[in-house]
Each structure stands twice: as structure tokens, then as C-alpha cells.
PDB file of N, CA and C in Angstrom:
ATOM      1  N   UNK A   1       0.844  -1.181   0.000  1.00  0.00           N
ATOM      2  CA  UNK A   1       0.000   0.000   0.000  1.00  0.00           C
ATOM      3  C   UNK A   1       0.889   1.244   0.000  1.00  0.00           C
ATOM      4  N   UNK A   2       0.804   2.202  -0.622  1.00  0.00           N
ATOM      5  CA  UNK A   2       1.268   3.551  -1.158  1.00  0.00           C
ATOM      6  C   UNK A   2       0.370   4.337  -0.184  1.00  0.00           C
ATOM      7  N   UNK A   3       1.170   5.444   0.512  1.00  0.00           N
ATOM      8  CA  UNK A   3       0.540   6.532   1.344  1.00  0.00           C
ATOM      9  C   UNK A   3       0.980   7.797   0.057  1.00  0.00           C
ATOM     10  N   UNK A   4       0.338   8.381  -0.321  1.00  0.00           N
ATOM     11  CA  UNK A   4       0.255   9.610  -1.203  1.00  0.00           C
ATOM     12  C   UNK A   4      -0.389  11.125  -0.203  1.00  0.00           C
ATOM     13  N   UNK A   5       0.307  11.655  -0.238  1.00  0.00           N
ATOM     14  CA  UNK A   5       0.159  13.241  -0.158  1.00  0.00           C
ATOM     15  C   UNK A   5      -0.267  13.945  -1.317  1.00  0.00           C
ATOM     16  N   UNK A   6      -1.409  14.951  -1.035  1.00  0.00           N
ATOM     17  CA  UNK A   6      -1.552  15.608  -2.446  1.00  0.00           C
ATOM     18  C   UNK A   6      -1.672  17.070  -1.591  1.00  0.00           C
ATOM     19  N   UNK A   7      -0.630  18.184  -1.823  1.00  0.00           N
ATOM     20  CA  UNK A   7      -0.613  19.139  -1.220  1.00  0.00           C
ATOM     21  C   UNK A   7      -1.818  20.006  -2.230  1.00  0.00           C
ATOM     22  N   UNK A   8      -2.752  20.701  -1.660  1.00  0.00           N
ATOM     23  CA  UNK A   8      -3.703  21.975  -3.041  1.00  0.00           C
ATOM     24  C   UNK A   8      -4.034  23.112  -1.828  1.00  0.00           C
ATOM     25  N   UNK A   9      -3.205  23.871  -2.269  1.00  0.00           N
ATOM     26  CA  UNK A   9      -3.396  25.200  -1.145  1.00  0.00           C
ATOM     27  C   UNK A   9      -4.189  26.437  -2.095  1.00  0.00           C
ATOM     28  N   UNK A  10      -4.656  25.798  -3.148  1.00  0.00           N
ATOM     29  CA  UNK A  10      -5.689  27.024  -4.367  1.00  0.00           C
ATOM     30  C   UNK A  10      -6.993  26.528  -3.497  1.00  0.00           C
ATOM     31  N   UNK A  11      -7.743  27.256  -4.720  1.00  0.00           N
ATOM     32  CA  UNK A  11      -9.363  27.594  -4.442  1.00  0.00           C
ATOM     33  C   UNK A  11     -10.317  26.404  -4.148  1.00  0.00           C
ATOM     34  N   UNK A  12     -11.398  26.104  -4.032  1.00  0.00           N
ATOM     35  CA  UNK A  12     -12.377  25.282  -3.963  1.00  0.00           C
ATOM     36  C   UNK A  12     -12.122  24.604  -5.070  1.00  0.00           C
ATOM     37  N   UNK A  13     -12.725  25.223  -6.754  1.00  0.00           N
ATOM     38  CA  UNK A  13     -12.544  24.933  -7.549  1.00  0.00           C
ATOM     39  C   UNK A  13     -11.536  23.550  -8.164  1.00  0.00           C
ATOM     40  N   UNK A  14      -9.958  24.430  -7.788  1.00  0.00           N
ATOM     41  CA  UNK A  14      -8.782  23.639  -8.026  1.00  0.00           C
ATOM     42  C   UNK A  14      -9.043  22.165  -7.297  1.00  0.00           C
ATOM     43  N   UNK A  15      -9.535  22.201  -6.220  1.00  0.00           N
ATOM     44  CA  UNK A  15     -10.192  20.948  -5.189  1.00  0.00           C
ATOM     45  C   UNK A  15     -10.486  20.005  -6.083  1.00  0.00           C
ATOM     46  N   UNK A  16     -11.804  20.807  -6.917  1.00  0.00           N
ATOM     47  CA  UNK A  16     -12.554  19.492  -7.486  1.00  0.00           C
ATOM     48  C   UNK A  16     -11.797  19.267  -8.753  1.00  0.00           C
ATOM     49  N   UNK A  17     -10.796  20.130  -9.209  1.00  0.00           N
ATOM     50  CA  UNK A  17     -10.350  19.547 -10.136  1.00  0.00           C
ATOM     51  C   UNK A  17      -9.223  18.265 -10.266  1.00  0.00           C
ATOM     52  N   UNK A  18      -8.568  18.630  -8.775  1.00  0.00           N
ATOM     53  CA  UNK A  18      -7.608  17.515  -8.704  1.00  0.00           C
ATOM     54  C   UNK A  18      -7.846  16.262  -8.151  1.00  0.00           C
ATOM     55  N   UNK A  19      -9.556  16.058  -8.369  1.00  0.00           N
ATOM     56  CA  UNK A  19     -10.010  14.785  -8.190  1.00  0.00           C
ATOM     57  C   UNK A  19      -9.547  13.770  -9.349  1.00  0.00           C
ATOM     58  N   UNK A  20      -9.298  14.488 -10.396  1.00  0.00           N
ATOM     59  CA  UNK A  20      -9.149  14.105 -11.587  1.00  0.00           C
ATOM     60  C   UNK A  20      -7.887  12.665 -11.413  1.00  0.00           C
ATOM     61  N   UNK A  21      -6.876  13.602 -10.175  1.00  0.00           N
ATOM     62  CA  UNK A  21      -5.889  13.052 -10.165  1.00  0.00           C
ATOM     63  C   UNK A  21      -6.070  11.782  -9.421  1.00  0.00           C
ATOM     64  N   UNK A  22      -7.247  12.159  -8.432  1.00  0.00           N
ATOM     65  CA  UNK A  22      -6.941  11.070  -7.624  1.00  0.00           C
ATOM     66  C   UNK A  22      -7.344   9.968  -7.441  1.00  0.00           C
ATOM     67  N   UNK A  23      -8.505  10.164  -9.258  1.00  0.00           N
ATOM     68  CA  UNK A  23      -9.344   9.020  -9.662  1.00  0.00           C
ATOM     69  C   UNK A  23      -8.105   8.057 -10.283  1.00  0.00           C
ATOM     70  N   UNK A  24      -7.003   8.677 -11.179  1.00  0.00           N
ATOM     71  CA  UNK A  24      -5.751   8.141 -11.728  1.00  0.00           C
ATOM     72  C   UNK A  24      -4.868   7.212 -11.153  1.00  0.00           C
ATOM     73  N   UNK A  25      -4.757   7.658  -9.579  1.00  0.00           N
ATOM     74  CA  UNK A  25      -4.109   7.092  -8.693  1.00  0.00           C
ATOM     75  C   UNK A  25      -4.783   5.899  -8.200  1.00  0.00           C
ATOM     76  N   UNK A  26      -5.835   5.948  -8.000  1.00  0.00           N
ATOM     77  CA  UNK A  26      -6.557   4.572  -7.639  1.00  0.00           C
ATOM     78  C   UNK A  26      -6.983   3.684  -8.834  1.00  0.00           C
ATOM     79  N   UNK A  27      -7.123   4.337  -9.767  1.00  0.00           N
ATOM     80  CA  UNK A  27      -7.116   3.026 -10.826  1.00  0.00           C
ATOM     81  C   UNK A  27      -5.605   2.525 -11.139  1.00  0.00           C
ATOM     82  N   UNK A  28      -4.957   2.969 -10.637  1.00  0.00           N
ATOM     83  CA  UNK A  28      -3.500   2.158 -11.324  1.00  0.00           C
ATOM     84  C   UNK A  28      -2.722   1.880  -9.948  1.00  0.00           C
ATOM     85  N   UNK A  29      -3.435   2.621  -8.492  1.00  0.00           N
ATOM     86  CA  UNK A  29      -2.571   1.705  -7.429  1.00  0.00           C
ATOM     87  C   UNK A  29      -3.723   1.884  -6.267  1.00  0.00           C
ATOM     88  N   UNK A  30      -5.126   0.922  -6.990  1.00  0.00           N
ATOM     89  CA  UNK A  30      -5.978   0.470  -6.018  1.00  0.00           C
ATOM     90  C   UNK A  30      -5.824   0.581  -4.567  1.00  0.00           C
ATOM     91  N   UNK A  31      -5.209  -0.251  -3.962  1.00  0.00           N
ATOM     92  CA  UNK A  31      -4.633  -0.160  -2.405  1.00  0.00           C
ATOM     93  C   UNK A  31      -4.149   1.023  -1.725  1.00  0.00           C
ATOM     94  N   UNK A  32      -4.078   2.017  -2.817  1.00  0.00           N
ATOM     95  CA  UNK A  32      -3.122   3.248  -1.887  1.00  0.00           C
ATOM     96  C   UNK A  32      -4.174   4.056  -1.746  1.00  0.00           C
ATOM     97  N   UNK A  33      -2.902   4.363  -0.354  1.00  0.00           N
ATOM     98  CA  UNK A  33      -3.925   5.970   0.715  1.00  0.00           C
ATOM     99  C   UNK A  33      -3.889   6.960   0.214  1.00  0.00           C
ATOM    100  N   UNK A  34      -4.284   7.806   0.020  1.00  0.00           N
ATOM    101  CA  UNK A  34      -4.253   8.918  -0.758  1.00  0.00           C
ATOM    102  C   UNK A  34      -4.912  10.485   0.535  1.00  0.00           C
ATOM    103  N   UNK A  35      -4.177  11.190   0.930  1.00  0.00           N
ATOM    104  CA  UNK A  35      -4.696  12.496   1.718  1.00  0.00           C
ATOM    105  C   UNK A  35      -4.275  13.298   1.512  1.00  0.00           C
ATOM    106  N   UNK A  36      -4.991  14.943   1.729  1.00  0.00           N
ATOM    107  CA  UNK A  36      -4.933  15.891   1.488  1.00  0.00           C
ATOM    108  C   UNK A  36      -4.692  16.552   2.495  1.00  0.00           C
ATOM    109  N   UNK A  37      -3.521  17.677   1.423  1.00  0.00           N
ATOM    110  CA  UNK A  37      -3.057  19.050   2.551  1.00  0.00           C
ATOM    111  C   UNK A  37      -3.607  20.073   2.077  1.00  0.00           C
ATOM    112  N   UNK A  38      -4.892  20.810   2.764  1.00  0.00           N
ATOM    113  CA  UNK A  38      -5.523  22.283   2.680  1.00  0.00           C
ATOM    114  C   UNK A  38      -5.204  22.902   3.851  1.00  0.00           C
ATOM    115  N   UNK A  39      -6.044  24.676   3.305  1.00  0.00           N
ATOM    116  CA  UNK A  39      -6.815  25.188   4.283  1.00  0.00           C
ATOM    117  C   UNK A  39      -7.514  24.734   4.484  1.00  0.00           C
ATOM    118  N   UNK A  40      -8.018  25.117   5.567  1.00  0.00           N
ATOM    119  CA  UNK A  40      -9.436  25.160   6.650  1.00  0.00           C
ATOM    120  C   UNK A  40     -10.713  25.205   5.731  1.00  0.00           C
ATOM    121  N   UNK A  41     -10.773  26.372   5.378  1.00  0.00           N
ATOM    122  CA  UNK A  41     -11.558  26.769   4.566  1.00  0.00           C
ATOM    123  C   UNK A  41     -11.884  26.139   3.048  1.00  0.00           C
ATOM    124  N   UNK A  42     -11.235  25.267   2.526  1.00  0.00           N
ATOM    125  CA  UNK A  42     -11.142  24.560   1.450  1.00  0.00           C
ATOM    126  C   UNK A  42     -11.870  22.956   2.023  1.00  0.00           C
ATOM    127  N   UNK A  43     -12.173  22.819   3.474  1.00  0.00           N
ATOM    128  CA  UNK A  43     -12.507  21.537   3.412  1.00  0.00           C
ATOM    129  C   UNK A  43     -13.747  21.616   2.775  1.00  0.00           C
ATOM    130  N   UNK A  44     -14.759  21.787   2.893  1.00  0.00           N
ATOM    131  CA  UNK A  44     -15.990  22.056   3.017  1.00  0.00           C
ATOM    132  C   UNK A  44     -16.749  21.054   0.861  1.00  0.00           C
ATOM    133  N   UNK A  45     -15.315  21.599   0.548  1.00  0.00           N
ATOM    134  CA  UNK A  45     -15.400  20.796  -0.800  1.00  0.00           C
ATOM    135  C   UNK A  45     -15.227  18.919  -0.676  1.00  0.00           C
ATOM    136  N   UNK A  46     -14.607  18.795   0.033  1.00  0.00           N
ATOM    137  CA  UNK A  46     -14.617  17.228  -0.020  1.00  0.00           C
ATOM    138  C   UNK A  46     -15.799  16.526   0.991  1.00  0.00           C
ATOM    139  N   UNK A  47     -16.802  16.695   1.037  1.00  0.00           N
ATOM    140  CA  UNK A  47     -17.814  16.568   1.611  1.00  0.00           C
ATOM    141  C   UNK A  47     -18.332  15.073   0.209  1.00  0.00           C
ATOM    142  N   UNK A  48     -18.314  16.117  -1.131  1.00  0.00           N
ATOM    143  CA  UNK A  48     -19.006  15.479  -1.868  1.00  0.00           C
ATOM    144  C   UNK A  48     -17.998  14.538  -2.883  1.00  0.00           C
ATOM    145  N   UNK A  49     -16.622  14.141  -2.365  1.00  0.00           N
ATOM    146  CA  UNK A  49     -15.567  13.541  -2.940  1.00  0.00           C
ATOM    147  C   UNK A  49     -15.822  11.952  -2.130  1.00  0.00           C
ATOM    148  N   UNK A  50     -15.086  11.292  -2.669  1.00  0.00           N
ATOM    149  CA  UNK A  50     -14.861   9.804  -2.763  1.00  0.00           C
ATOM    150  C   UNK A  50     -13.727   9.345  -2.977  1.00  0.00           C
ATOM    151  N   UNK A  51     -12.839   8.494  -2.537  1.00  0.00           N
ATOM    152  CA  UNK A  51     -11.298   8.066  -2.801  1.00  0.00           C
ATOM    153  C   UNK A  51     -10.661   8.539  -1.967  1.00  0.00           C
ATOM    154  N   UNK A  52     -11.058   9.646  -1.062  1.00  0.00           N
ATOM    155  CA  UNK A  52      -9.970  10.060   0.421  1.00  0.00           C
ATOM    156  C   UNK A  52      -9.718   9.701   1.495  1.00  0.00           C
ATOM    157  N   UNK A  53      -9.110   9.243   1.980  1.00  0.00           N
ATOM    158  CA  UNK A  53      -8.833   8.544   3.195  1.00  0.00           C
ATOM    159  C   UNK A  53      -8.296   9.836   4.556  1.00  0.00           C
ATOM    160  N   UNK A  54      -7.801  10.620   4.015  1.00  0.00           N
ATOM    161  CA  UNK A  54      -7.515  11.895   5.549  1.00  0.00           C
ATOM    162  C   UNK A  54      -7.542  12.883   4.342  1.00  0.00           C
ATOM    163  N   UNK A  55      -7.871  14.065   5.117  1.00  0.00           N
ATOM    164  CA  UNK A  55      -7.772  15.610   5.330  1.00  0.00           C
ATOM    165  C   UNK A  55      -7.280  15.966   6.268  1.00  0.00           C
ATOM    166  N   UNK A  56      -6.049  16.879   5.802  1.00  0.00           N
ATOM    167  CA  UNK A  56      -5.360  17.331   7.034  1.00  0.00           C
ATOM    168  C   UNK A  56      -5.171  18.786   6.640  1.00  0.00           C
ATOM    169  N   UNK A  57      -5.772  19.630   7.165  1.00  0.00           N
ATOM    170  CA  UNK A  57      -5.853  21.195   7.794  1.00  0.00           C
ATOM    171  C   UNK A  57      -5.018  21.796   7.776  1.00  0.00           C
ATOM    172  N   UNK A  58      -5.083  23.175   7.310  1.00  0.00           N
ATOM    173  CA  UNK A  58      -4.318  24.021   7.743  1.00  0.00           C
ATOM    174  C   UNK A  58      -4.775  25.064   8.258  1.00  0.00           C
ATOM    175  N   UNK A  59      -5.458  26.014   9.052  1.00  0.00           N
ATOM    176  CA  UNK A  59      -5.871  26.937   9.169  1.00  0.00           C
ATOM    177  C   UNK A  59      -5.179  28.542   9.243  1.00  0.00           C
ATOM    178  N   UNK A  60      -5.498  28.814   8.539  1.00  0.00           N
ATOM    179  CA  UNK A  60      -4.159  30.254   8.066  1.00  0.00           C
ATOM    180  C   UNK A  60      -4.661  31.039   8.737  1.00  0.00           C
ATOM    181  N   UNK A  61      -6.316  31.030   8.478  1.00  0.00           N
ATOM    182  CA  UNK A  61      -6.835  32.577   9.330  1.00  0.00           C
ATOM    183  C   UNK A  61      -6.685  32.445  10.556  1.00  0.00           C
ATOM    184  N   UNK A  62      -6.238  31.985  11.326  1.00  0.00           N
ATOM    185  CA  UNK A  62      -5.854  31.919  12.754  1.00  0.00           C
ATOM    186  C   UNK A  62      -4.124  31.938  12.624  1.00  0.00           C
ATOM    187  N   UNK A  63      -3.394  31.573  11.755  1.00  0.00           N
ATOM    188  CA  UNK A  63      -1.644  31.765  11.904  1.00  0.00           C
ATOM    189  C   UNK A  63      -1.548  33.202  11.696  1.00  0.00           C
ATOM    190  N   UNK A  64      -2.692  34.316  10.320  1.00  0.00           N
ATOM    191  CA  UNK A  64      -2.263  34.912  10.614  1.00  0.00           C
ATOM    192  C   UNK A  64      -2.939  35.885  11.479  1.00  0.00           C
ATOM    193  N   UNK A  65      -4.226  35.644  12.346  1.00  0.00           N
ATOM    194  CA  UNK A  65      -4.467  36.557  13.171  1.00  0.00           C
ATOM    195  C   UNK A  65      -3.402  36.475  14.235  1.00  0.00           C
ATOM    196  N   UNK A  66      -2.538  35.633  14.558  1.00  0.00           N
ATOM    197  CA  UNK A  66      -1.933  35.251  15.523  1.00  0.00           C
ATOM    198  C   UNK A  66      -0.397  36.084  15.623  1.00  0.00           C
ATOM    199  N   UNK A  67      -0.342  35.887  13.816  1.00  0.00           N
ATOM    200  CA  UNK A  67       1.211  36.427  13.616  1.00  0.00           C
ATOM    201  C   UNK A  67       0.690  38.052  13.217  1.00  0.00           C
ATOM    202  N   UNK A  68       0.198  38.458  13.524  1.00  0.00           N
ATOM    203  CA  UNK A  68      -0.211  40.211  13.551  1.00  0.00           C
ATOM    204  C   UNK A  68      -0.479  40.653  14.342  1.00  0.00           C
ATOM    205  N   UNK A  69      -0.991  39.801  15.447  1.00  0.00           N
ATOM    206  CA  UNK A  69      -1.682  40.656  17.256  1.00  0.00           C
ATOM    207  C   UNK A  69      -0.278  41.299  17.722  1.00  0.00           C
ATOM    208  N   UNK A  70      -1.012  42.212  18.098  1.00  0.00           N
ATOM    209  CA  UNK A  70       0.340  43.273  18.916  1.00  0.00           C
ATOM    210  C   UNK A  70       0.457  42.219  20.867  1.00  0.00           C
ATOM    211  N   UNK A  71      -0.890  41.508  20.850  1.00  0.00           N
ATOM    212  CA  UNK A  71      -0.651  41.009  21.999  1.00  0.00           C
ATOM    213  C   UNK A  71       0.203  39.556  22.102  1.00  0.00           C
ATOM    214  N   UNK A  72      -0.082  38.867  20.823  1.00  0.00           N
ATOM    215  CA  UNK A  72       1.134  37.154  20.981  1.00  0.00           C
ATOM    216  C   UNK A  72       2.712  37.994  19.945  1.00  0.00           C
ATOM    217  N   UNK A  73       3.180  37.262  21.011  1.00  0.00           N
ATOM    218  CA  UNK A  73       4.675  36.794  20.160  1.00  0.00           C
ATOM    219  C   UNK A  73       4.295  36.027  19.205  1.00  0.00           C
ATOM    220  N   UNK A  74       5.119  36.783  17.859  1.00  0.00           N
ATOM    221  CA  UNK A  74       5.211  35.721  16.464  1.00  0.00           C
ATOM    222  C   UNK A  74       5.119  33.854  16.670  1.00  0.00           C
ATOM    223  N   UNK A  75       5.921  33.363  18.041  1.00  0.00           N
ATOM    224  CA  UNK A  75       6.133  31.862  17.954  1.00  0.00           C
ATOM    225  C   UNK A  75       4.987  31.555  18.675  1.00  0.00           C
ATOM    226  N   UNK A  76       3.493  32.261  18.788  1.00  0.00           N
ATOM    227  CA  UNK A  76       2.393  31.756  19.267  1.00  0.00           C
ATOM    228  C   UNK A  76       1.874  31.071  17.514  1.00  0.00           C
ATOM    229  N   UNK A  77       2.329  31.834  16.433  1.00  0.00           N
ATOM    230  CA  UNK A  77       1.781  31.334  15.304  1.00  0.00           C
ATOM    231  C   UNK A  77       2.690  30.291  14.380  1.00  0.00           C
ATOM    232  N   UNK A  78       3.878  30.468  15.245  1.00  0.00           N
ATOM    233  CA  UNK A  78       4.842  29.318  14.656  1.00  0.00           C
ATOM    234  C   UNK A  78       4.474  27.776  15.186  1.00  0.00           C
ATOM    235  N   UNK A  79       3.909  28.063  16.539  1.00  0.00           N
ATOM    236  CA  UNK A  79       3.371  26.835  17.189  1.00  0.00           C
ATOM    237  C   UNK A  79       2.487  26.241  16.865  1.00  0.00           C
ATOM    238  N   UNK A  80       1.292  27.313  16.337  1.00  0.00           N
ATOM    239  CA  UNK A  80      -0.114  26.588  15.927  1.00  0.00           C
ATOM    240  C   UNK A  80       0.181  26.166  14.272  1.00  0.00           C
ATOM    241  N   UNK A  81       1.237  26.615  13.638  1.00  0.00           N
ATOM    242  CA  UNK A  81       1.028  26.011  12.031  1.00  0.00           C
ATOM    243  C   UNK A  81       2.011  24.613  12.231  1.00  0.00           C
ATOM    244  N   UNK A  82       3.188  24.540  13.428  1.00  0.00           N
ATOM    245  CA  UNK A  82       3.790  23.240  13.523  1.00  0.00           C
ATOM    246  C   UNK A  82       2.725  21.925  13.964  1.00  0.00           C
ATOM    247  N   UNK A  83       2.052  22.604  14.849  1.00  0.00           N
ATOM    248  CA  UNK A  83       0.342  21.663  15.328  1.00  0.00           C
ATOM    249  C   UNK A  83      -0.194  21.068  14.299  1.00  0.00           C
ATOM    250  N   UNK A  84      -0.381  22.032  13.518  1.00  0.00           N
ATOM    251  CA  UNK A  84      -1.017  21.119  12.380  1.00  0.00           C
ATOM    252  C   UNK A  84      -0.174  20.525  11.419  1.00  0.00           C
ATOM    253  N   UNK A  85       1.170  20.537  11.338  1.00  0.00           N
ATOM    254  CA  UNK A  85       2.016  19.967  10.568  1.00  0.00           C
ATOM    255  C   UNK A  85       2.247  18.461  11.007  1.00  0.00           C
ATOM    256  N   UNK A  86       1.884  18.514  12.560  1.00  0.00           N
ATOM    257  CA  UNK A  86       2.754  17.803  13.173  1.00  0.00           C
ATOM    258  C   UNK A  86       2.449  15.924  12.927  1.00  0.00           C
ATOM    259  N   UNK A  87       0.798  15.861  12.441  1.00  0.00           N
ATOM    260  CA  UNK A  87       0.218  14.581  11.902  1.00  0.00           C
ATOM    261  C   UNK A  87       0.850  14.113  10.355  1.00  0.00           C
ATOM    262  N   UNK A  88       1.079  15.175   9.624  1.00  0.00           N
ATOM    263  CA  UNK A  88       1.814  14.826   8.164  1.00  0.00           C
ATOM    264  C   UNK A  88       2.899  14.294   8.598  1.00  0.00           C
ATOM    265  N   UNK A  89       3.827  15.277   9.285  1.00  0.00           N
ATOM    266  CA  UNK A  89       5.492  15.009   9.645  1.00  0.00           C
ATOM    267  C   UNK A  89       5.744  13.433  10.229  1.00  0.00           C
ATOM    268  N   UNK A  90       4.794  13.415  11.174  1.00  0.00           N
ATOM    269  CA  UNK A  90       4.793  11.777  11.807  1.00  0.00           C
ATOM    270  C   UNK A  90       4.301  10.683  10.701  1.00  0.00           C
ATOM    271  N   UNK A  91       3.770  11.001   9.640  1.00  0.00           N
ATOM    272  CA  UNK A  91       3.795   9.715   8.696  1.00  0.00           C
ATOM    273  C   UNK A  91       4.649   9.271   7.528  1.00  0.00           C
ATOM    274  N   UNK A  92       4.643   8.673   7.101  1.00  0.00           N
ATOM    275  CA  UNK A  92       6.051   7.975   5.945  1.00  0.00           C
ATOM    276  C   UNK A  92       5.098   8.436   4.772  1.00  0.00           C
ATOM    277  N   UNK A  93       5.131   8.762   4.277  1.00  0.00           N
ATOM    278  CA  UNK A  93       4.924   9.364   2.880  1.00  0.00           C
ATOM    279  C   UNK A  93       5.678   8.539   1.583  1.00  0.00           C
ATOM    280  N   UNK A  94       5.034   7.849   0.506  1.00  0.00           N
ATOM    281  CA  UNK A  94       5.689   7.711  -0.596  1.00  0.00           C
ATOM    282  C   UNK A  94       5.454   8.500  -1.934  1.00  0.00           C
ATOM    283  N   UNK A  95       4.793   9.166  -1.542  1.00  0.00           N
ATOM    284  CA  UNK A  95       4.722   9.925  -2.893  1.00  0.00           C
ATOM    285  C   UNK A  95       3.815  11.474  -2.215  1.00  0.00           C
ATOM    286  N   UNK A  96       4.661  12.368  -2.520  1.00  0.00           N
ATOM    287  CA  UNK A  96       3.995  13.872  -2.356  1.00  0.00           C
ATOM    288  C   UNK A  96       3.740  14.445  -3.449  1.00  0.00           C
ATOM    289  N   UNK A  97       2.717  14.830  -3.731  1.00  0.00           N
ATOM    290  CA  UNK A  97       2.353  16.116  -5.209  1.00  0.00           C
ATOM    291  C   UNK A  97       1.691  17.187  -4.551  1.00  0.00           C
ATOM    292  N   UNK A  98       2.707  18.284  -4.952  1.00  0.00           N
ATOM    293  CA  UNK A  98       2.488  19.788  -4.930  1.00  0.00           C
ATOM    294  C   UNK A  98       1.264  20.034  -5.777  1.00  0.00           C
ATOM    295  N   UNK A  99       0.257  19.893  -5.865  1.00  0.00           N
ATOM    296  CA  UNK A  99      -0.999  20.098  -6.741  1.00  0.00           C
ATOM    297  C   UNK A  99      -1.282  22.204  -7.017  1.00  0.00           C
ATOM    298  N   UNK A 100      -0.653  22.526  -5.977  1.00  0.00           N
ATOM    299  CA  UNK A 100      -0.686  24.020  -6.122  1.00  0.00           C
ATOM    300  C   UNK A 100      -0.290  24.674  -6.788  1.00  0.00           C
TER     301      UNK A 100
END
């Protein structure tokens, strides 16, 4: 089994287009995992997708309300974007595509 990353940090749109890809990937390596790296705001599209096994988050509008408050230090927003990094980083990955 193949763990695949498909990074798409574009629009909704771009979302449904790179289903295209990930219909490709499962017809030619059935068994593999296949998950996605968004925003927050971009999940809301895979509701009506099929073939995904994780979504994994990014939420920006909170890194950068975080990295602009006059009240947090910058590494309050270095912390919360490593948080969400931190489930990708812990898995073995065989194949990453920059879809962006």
C-alpha cells in the first residue's frame, strides 16, 4: 500500500479539479492511501468527494491573526502552524504532489 500526499493550497474549484488526479491514482494503485493538505476553509469541498482517506488542515486565518496581534509573540503562530504539521510530519509518505 502507497501513502500519497496531495498538497492543493488554491481555491475550492482547483479541489474538485484535482479529483481528476486522484481518480488516476486509484485506478493504477488500487490499495493506496491517498490524503490531502488544505486550508481550513477549502474543506468544506470534499464533503461530496470519494477516494480520500484523511484531510489534514491548515488553518491560516488563525496563523495569521496570531502572527499580527500586537498582543502574541510571532512563535504563538509558529506553534499553531507546527500543530497542524505535526500529523503529516509523523507519517512515511511515498509519494507527495504539490498540486498548487
Amino acid at each position: 500500500m502507497k501513502n500519497i500526499l496531495i498538497i492543493n493550497f488554491r481555491r475550492i474549484g482547483d479541489i474538485f479539479f484535482s479529483m481528476h488526479l486522484v481518480q488516476k491514482i486509484k485506478q493504477e494503485h488500487p490499495n493506496s492511501k491517498i490524503s490531502f493538505l488544505i486550508y481550513s476553509e477549502s474543506s468544506a469541498a470534499f464533503l461530496a468527494m470519494t477516494g480520500i482517506d484523511n484531510i489534514f488542515c491548515i488553518d491560516r486565518k488563525s496563523i495569521i491573526t496570531l502572527s499580527k496581534s500586537p498582543v502574541f509573540p510571532i512563535h504563538h503562530a509558529l506553534n499553531h502552524f507546527t500543530q497542524n504539521l505535526k500529523p503529516i510530519m509523523d507519517t512515511t509518505w511515498n509519494t507527495i504532489v504539490n498540486f498548487s
